[in-house]
C-alpha atoms as a PDB file:
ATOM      1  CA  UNK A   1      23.195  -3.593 -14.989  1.00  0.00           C
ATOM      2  CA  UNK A   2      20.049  -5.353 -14.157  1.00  0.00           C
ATOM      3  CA  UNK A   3      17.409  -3.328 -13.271  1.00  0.00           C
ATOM      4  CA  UNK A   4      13.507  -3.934 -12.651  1.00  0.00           C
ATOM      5  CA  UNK A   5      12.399  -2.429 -15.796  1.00  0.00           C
ATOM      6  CA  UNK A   6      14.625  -4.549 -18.004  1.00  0.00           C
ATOM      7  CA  UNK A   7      14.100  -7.205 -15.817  1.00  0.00           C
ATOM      8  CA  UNK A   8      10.496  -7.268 -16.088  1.00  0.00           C
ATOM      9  CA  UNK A   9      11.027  -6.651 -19.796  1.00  0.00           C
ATOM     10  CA  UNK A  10      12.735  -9.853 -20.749  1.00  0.00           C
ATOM     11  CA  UNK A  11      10.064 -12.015 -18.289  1.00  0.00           C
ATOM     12  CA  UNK A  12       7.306 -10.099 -20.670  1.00  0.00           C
ATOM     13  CA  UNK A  13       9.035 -10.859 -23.719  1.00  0.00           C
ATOM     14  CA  UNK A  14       9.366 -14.591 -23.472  1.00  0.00           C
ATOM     15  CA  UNK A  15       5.788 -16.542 -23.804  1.00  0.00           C
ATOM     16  CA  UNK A  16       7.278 -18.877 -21.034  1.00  0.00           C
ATOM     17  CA  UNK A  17       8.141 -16.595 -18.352  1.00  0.00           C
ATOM     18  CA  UNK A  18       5.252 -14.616 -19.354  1.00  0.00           C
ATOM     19  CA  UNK A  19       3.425 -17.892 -18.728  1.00  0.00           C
ATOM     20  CA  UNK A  20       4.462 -18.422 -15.033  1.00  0.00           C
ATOM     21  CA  UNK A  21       4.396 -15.233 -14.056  1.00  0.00           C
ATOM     22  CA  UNK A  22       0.699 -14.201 -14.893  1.00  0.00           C
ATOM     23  CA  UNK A  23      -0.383 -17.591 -13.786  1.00  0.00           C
ATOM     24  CA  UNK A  24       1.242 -17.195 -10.409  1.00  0.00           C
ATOM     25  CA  UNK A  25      -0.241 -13.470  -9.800  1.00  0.00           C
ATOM     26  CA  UNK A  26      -3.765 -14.881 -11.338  1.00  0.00           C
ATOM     27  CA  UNK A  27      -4.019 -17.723  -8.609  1.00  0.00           C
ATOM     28  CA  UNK A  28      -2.960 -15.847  -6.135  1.00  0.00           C
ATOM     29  CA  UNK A  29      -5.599 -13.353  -6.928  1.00  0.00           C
ATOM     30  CA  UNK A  30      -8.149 -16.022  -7.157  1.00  0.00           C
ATOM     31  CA  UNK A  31      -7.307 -17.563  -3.884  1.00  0.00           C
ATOM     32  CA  UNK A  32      -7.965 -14.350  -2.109  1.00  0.00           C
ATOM     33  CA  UNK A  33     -11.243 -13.794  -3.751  1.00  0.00           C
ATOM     34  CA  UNK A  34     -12.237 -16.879  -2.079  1.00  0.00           C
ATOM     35  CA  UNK A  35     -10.828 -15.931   1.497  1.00  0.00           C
ATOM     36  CA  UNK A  36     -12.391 -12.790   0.959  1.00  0.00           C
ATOM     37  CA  UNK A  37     -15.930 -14.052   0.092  1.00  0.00           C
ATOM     38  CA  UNK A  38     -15.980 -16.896   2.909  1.00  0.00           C
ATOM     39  CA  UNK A  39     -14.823 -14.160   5.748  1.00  0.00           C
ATOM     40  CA  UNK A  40     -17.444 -11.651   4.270  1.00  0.00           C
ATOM     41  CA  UNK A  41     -20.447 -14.367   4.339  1.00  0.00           C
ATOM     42  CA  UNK A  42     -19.326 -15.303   8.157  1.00  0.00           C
ATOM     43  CA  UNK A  43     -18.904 -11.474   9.427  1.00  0.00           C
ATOM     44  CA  UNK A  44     -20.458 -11.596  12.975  1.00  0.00           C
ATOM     45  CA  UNK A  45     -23.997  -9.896  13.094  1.00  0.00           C
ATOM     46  CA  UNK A  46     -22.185  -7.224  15.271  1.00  0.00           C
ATOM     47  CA  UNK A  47     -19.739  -6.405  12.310  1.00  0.00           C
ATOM     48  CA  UNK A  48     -22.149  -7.205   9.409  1.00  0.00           C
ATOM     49  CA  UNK A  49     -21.988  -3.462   7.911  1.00  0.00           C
ATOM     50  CA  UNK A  50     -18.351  -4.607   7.018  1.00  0.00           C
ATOM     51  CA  UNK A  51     -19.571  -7.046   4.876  1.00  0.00           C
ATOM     52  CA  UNK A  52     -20.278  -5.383   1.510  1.00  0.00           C
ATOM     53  CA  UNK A  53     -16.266  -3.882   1.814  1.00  0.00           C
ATOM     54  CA  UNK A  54     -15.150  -7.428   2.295  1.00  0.00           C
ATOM     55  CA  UNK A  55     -17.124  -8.787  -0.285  1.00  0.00           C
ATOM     56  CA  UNK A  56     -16.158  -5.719  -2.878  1.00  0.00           C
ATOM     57  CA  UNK A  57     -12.640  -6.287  -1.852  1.00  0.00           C
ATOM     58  CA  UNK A  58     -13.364 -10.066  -2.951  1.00  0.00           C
ATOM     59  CA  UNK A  59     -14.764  -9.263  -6.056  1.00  0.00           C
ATOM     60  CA  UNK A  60     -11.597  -6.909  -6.799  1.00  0.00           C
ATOM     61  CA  UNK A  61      -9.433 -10.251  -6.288  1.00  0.00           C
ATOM     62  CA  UNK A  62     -11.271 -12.396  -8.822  1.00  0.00           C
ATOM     63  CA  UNK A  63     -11.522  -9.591 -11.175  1.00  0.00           C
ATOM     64  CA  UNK A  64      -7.369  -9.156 -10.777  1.00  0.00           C
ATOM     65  CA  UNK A  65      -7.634 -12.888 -11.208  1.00  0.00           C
ATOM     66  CA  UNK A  66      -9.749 -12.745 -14.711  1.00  0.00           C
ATOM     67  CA  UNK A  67      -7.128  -9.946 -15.903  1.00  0.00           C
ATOM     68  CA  UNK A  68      -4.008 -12.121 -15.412  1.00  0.00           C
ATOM     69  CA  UNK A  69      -5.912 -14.824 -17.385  1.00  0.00           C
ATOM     70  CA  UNK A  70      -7.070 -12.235 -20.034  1.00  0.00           C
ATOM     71  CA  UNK A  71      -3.731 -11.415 -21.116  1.00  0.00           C
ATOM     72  CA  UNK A  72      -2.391 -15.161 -21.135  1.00  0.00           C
ATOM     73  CA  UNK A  73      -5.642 -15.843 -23.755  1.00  0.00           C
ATOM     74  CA  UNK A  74      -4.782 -12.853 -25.740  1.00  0.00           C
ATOM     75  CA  UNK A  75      -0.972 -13.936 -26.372  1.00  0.00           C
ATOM     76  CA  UNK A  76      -2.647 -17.809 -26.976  1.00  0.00           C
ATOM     77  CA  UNK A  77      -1.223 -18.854 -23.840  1.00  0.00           C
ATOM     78  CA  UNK A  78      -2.576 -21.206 -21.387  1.00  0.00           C
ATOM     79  CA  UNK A  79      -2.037 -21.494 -17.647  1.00  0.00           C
ATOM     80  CA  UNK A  80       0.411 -23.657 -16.022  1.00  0.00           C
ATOM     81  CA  UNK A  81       0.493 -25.060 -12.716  1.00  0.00           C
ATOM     82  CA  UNK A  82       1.914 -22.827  -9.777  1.00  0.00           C
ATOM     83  CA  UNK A  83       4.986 -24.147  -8.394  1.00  0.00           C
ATOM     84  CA  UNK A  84       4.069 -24.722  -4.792  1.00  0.00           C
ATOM     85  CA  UNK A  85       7.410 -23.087  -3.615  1.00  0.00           C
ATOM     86  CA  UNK A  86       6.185 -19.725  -5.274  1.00  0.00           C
ATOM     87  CA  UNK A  87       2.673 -20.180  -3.910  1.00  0.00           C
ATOM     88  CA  UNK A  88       2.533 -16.829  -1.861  1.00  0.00           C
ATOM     89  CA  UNK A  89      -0.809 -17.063  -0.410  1.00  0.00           C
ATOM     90  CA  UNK A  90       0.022 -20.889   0.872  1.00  0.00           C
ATOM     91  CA  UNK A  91       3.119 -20.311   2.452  1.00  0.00           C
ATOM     92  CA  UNK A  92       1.765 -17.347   3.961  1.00  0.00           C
ATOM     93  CA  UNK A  93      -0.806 -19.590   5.378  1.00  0.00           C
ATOM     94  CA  UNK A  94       1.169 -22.540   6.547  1.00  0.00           C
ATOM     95  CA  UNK A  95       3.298 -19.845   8.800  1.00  0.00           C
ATOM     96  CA  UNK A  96      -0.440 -19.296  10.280  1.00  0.00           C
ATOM     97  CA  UNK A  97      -0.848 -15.645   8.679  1.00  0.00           C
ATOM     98  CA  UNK A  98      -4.193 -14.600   8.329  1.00  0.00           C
ATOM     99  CA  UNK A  99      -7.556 -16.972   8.803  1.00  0.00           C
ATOM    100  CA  UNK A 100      -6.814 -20.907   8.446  1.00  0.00           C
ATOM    101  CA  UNK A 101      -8.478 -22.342   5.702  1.00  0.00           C
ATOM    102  CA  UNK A 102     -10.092 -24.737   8.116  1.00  0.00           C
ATOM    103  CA  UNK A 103     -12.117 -22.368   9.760  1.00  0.00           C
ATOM    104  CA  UNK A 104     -12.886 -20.653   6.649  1.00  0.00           C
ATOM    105  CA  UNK A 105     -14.766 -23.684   4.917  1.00  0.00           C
ATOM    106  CA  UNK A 106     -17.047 -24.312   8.421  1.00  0.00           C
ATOM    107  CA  UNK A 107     -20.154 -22.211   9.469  1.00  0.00           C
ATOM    108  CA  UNK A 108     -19.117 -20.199  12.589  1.00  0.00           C
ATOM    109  CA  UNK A 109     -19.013 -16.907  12.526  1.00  0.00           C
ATOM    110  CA  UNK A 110     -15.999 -15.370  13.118  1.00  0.00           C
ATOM    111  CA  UNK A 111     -15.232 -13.080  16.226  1.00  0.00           C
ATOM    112  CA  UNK A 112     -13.861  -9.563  16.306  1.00  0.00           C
ATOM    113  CA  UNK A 113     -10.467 -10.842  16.846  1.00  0.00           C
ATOM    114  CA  UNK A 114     -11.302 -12.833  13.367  1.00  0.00           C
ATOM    115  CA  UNK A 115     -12.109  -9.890  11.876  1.00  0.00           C
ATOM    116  CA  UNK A 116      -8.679  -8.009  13.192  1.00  0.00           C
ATOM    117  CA  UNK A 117      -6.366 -10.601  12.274  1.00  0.00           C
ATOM    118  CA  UNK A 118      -8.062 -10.863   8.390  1.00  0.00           C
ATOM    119  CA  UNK A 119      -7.505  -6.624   8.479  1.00  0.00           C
ATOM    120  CA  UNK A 120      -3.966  -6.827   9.442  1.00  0.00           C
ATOM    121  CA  UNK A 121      -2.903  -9.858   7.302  1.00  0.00           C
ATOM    122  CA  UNK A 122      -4.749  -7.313   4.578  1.00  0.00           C
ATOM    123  CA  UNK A 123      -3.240  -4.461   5.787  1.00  0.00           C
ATOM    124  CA  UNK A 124       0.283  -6.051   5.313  1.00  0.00           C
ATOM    125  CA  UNK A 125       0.140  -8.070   1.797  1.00  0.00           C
ATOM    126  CA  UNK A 126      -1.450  -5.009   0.495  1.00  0.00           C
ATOM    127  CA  UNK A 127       0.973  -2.699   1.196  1.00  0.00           C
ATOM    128  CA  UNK A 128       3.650  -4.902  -0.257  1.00  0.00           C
ATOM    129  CA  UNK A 129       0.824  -5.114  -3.312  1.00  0.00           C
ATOM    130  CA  UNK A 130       0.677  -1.601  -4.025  1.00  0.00           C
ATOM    131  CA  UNK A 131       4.173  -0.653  -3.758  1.00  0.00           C
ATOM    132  CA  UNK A 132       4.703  -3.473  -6.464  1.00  0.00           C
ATOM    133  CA  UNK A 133       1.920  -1.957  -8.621  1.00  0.00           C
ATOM    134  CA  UNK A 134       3.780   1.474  -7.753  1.00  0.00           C
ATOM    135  CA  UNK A 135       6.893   0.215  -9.336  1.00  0.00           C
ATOM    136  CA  UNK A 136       5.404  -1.295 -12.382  1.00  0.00           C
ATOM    137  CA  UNK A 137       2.876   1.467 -12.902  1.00  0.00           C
ATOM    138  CA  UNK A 138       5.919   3.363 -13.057  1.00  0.00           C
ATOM    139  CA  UNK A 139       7.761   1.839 -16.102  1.00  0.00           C
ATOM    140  CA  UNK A 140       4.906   0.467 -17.709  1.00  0.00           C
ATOM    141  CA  UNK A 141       1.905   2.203 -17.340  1.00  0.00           C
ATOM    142  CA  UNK A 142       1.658   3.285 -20.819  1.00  0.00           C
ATOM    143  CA  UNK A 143       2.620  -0.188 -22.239  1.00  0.00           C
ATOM    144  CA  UNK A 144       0.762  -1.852 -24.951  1.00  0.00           C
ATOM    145  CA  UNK A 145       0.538  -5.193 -23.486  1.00  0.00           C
ATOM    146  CA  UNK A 146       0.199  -4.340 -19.742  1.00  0.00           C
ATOM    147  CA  UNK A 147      -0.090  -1.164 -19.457  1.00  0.00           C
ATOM    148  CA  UNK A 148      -4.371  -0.759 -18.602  1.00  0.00           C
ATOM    149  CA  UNK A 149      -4.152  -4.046 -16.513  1.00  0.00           C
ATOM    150  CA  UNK A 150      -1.356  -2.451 -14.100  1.00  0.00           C
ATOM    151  CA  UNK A 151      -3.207   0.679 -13.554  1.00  0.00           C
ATOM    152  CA  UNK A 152      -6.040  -0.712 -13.278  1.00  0.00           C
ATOM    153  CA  UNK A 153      -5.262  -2.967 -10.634  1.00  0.00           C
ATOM    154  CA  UNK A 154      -2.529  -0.277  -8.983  1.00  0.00           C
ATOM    155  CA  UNK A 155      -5.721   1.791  -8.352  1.00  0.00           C
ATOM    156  CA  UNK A 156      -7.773  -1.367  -6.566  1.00  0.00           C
ATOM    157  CA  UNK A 157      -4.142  -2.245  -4.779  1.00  0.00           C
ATOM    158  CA  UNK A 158      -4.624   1.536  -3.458  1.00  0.00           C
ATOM    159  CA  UNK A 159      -7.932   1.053  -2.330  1.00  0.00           C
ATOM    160  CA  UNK A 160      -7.503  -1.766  -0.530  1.00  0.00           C
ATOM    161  CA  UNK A 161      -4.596  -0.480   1.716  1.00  0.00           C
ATOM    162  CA  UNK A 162      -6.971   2.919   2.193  1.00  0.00           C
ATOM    163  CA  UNK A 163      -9.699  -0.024   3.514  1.00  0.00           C
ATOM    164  CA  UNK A 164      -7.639  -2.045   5.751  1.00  0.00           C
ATOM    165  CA  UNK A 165      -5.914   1.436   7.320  1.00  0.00           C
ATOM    166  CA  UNK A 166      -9.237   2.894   8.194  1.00  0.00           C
ATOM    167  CA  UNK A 167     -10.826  -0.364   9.629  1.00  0.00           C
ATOM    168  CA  UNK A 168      -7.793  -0.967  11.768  1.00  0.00           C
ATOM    169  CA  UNK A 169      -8.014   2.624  13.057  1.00  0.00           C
ATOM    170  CA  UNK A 170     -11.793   1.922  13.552  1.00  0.00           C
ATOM    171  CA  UNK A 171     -11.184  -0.857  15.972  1.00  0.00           C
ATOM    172  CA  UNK A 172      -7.946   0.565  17.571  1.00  0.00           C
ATOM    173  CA  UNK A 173     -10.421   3.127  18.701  1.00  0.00           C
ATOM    174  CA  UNK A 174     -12.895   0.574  19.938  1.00  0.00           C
ATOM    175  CA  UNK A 175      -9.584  -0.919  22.554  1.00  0.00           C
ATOM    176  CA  UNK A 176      -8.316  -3.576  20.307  1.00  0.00           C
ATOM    177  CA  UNK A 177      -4.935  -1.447  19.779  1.00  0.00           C
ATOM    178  CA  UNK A 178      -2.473  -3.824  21.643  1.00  0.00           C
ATOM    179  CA  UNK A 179      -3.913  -6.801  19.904  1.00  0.00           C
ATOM    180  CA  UNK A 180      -3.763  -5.209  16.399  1.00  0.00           C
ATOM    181  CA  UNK A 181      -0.479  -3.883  16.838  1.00  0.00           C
ATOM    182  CA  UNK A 182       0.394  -7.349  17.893  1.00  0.00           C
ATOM    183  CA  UNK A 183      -0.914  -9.066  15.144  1.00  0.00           C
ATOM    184  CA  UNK A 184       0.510  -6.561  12.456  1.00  0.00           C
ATOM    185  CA  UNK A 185       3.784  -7.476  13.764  1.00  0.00           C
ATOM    186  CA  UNK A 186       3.425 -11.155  13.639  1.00  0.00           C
ATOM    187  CA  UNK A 187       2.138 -10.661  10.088  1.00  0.00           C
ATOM    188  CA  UNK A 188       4.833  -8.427   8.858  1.00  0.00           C
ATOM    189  CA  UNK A 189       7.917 -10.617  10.089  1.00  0.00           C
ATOM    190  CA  UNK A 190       6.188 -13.597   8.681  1.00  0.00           C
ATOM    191  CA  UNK A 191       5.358 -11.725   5.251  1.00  0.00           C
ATOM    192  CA  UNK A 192       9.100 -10.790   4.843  1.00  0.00           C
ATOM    193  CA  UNK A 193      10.377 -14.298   4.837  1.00  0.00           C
ATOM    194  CA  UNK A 194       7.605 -15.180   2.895  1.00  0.00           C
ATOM    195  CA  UNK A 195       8.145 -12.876   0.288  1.00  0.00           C
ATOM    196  CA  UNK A 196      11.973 -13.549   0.155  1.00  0.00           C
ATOM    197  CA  UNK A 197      11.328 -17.071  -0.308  1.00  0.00           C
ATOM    198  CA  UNK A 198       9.365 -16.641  -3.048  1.00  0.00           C
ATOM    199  CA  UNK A 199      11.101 -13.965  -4.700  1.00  0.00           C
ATOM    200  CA  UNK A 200      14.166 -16.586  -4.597  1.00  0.00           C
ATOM    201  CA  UNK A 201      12.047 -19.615  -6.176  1.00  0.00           C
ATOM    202  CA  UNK A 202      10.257 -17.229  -8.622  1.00  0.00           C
ATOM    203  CA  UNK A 203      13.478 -16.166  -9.852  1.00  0.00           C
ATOM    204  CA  UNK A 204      15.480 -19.307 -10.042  1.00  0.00           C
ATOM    205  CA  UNK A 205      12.904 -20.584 -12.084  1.00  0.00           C
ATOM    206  CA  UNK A 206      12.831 -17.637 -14.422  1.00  0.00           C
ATOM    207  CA  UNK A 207      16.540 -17.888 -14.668  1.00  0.00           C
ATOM    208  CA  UNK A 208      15.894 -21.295 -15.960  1.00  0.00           C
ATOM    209  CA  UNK A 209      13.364 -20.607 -18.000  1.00  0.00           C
ATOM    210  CA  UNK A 210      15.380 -17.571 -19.667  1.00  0.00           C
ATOM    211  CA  UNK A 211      18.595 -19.139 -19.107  1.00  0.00           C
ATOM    212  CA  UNK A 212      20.338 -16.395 -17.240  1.00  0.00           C
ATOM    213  CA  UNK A 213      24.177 -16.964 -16.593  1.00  0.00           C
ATOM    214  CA  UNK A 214      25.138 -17.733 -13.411  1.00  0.00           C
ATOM    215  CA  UNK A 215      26.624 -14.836 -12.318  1.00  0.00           C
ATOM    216  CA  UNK A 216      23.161 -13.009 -12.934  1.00  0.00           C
ATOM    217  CA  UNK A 217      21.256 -15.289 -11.083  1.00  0.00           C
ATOM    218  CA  UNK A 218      23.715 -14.943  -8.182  1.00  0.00           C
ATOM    219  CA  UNK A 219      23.393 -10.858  -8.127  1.00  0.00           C
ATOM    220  CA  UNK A 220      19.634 -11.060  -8.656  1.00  0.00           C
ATOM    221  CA  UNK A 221      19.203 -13.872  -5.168  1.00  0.00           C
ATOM    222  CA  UNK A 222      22.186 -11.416  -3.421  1.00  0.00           C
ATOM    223  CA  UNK A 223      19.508  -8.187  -4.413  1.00  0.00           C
ATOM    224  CA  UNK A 224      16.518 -10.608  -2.949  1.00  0.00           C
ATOM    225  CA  UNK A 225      18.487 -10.748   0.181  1.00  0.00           C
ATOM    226  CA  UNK A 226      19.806  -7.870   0.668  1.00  0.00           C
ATOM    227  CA  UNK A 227      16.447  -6.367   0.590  1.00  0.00           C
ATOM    228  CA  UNK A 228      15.580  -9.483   3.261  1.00  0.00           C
ATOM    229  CA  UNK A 229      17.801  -8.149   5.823  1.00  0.00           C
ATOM    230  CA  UNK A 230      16.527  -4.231   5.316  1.00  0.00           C
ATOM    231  CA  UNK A 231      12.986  -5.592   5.816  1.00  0.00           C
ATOM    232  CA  UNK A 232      13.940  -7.392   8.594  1.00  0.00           C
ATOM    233  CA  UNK A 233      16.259  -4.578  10.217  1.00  0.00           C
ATOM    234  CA  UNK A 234      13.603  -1.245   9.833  1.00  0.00           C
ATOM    235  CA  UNK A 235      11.620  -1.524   6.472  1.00  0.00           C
ATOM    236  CA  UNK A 236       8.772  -3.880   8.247  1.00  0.00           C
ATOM    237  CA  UNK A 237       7.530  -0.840  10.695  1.00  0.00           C
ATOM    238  CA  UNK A 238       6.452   0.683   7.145  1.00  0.00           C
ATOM    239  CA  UNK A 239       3.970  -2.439   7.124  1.00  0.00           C
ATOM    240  CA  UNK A 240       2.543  -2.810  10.600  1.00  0.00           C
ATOM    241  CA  UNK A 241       1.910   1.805  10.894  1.00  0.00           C
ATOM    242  CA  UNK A 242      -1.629   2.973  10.911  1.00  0.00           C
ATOM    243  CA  UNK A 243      -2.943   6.687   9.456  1.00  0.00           C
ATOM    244  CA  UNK A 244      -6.061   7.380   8.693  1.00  0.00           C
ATOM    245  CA  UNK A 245      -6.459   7.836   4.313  1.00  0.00           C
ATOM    246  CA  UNK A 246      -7.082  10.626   2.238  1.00  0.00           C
ATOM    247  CA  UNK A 247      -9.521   8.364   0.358  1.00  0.00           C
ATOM    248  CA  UNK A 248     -11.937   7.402   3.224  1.00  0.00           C
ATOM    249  CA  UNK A 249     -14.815   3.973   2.657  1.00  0.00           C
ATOM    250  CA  UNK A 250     -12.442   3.348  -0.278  1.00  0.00           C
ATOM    251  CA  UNK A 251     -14.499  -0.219  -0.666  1.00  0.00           C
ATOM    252  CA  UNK A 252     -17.860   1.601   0.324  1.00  0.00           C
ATOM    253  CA  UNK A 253     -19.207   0.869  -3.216  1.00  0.00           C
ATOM    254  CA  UNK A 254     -19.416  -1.616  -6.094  1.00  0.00           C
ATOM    255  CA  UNK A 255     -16.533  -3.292  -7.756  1.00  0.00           C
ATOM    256  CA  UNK A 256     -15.479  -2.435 -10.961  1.00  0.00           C
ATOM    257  CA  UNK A 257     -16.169  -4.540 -14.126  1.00  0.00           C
ATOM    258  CA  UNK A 258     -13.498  -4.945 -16.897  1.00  0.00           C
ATOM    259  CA  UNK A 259     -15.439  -5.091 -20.307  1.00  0.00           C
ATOM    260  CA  UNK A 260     -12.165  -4.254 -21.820  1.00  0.00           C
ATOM    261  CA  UNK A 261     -10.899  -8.091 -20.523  1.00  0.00           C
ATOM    262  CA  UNK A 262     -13.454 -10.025 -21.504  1.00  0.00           C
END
């Protein structure tokens, strides 16, 4: 029976899969450290006190980023080039998800409804972050290799769906509920194709790399979309609901360092 522990398992025991995986999650991470600190240096002078939360949830990125890349130096492994069909944060930007690059590199400041549609693109990858860290933090949270980088970054994937709840809620107050429920729904059915699509290409390349029969690869794409069609039936209302946290201005100070990844 394949399961997500053993799956994980074999990725983390082979110094190729190992390879492609941690280099996938570490440019993804990088890539939204960037987004991060280009919306947080053009927050409207209206919004500016969300800045520092922006700019900590930035510096959270890179440091994921730096972690990934930690653990590929300590196993003597270098990077490799992301496939672009597993490029998350790409794709999710060519279906016009979140803030275009374009009018991230320029100097305008961005509007409230900027500001809304970054929060709900957050909102949604987050959530699909943490319950991924929830998973792993699960089976390997004691590990020898992985197991301070996972919670770790489980407790910053937290943090950041705390954030992007209680700003949302913050500006559904103001009267921008209609738009942000809009826009949480636009993100959510978009994610969920995303995230199939690169779940499929991520593991067809594993599969090649680990050279998994094909009857495995077949029940691992028919588990990819089978979970596809729940998402796309009920489980994307889970992504686009609002409640306030427990853990309230979870980005309200500094980020962590990681002295024990340098």
């Amino acid at each position: 029976m394949v399961s997500a522990k053993s799956l994980f398992e074999e990725i983390l025991g082979n110094d190729e899969s190992f390879r492609l995986f941690c280099s996938i999650a570490a440019s993804g991470e990088a890539q939204g450290g960037w987004e991060n600190a280009r919306i947080a240096a053009l927050v409207p002078a209206s919004e500016r006190a969300l800045a520092p939360k922006i700019t900590r949830h930035g510096a959270d990125e890179d440091k994921h980023g730096r972690i990934f890349n930690a653990l590929l130096k300590k196993r003597g492994l270098d990077p490799v080039p992301v496939p672009p069909e597993t490029d998350y944060t790409r794709l999710l930007e060519e279906q016009g998800i979140g803030l275009a690059h374009g009018k991230l590199k320029g100097d305008e400041p961005l509007t409230v409804q900027d500001l809304i549609t970054y929060l709900a693109h957050s909102r949604v990858t987050e959530q699909r972050a943490a319950d991924q860290m929830v998973m792993l933090r699960k089976y390997f949270s004691d590990h020898p290799v992985v197991g301070r980088a996972v919670r770790m970054i489980s407790h910053d994937e937290d943090n950041h769906l705390a954030y992007t709840h209680e700003e949302l809620l913050r500006f559904a107050a103001a009267g921008h509920g209609p738009f942000i429920q809009r826009v949480l729904r636009d993100c959510a059915l978009a994610e969920i194709r995303v995230y199939r699509d690169v779940s499929l290409a991520v593991m067809a390349r594993m599969g090649r790399i680990l050279g998994w029969p094909k009857a495995k690869s077949a029940l691992l794409a028919a588990g990819i979309h089978a979970v596809y069609a729940y998402e796309r039936l009920a489980g994307w209302r889970t992504m686009v609901s609002l409640k306030m946290p427990e853990h309230r201005n979870a980005l309200g100070g500094p980020a962590t360092s990681t002295p024990e990844f340098a």
